[in-house]
Each structure stands twice: as structure tokens, then as C-alpha cells.
Protein backbone atom coordinates (compact mmCIF):
# COMPACT_ATOMS: atom_id res chain seq x y z
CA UNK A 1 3.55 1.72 -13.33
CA UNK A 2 4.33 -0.11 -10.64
CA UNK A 3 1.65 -3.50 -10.33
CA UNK A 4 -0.01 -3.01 -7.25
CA UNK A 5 -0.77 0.56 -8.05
CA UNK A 6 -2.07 -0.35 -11.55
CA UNK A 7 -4.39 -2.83 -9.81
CA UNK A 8 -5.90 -0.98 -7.29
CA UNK A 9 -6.54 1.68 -10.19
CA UNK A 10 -7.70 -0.68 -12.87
CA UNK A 11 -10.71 -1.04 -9.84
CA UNK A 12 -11.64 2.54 -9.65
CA UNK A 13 -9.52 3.32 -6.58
CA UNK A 14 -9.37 7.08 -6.47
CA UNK A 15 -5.48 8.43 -6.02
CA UNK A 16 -6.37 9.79 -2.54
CA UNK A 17 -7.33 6.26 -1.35
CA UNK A 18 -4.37 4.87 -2.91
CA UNK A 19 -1.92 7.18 -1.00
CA UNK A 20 -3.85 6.69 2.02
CA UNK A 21 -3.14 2.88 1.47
CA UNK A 22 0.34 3.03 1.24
CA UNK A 23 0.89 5.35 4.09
CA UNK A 24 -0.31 3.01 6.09
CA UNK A 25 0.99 -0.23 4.61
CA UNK A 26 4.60 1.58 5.50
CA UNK A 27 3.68 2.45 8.68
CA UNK A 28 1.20 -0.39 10.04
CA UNK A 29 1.26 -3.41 7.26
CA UNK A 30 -2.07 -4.97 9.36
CA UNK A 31 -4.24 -2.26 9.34
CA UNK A 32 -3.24 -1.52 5.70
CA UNK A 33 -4.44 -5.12 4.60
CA UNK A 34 -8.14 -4.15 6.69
CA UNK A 35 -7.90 -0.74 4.47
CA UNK A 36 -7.61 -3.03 1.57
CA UNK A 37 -10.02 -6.01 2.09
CA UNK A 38 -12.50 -3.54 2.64
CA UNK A 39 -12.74 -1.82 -0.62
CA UNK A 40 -15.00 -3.72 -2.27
CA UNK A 41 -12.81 -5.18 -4.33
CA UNK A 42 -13.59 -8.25 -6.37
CA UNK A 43 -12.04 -11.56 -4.36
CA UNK A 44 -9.42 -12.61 -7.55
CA UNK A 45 -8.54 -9.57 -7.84
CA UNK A 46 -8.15 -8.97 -3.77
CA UNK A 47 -6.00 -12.39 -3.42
CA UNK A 48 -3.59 -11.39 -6.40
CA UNK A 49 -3.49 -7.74 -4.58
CA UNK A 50 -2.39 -9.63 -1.08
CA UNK A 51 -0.44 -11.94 -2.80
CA UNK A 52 2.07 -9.37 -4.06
CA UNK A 53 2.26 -7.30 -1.27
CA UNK A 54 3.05 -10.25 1.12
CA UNK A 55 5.69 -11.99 -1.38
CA UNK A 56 7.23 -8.45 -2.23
CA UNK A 57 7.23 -5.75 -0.19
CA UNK A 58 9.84 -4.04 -2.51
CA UNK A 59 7.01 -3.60 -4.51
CA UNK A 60 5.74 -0.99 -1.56
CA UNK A 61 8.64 0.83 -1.60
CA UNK A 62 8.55 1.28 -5.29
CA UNK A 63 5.10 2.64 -4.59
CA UNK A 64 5.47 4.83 -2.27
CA UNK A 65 8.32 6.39 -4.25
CA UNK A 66 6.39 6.32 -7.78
CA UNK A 67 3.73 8.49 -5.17
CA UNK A 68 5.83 10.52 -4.29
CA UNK A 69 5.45 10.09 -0.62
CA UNK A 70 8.47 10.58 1.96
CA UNK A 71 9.64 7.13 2.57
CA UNK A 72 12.27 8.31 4.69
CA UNK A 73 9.70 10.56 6.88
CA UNK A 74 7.84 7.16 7.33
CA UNK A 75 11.14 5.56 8.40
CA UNK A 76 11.81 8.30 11.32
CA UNK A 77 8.58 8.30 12.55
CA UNK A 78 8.18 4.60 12.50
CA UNK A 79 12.05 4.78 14.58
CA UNK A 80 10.48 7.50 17.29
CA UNK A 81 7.53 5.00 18.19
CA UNK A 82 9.69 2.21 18.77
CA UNK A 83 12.26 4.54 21.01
């Protein structure tokens, strides 16, 4: 399981805020770390969670295909804004 998933579930994140998260961490990285500091939790366990995301940000892709979500679909859209 990929580590930033196991984290956030090891913390009683439900799966529906965990997609949620990293739908928006592949479309708006900022807001996603707001989404993130503000679920409550604990502030080792919040650093370590930052701390990987920042310093690997394969890791988010790995998510979001071990989710199952469309990062390709994320990719388009992401492509139309910026047109």
C-alpha cells in the first residue's frame, strides 16, 4: 500500500476523504495541503504526511493509480485550464 495512503488510513481517514484528497492534490497541490492540515490529524504524524508528499510527488501518482482514479482525466483537464 502505497505510504501516504496507509497513513492517512492508519488515522481513521474514511476512503471518500482520501480520494477527495488526492483529486485535489493532482489538480491544485495548495488547496490539497489546506484539505490535509485540517483533518485533525496529530502534528508528527501531519509533518511526516507533508514531508513525503513535498519530497515525492511520485508517491501521488502511485496513489492516485492504487485509487483507481483517472490520472490522465486529471491531466486533460488540468491542460484545458491552462489553454
Amino acid at each position: 500500500m502505497n505510504p501516504i495512503i496507509a497513513l492517512l488510513k492508519e488515522n481513521n481517514i474514511s476512503d471518500e476523504q482520501i480520494n477527495e484528497i488526492f483529486l485535489t492534490l493532482t489538480q491544485n497541490p495548495l488547496a490539497a495541503m489546506t484539505t490535509i492540515s485540517q483533518l485533525g490529524l496529530p502534528q508528527d504524524k501531519l509533518q511526516a504526511l507533508m514531508a513525503q508528499v513535498m519530497q515525492n510527488p511520485v508517491l501521488i501518482k502511485e496513489a492516485v493509480e492504487e485509487l483507481g482514479l483517472d490520472f490522465t482525466k486529471v491531466e486533460e483537464a488540468k491542460a484545458k485550464l491552462n489553454q
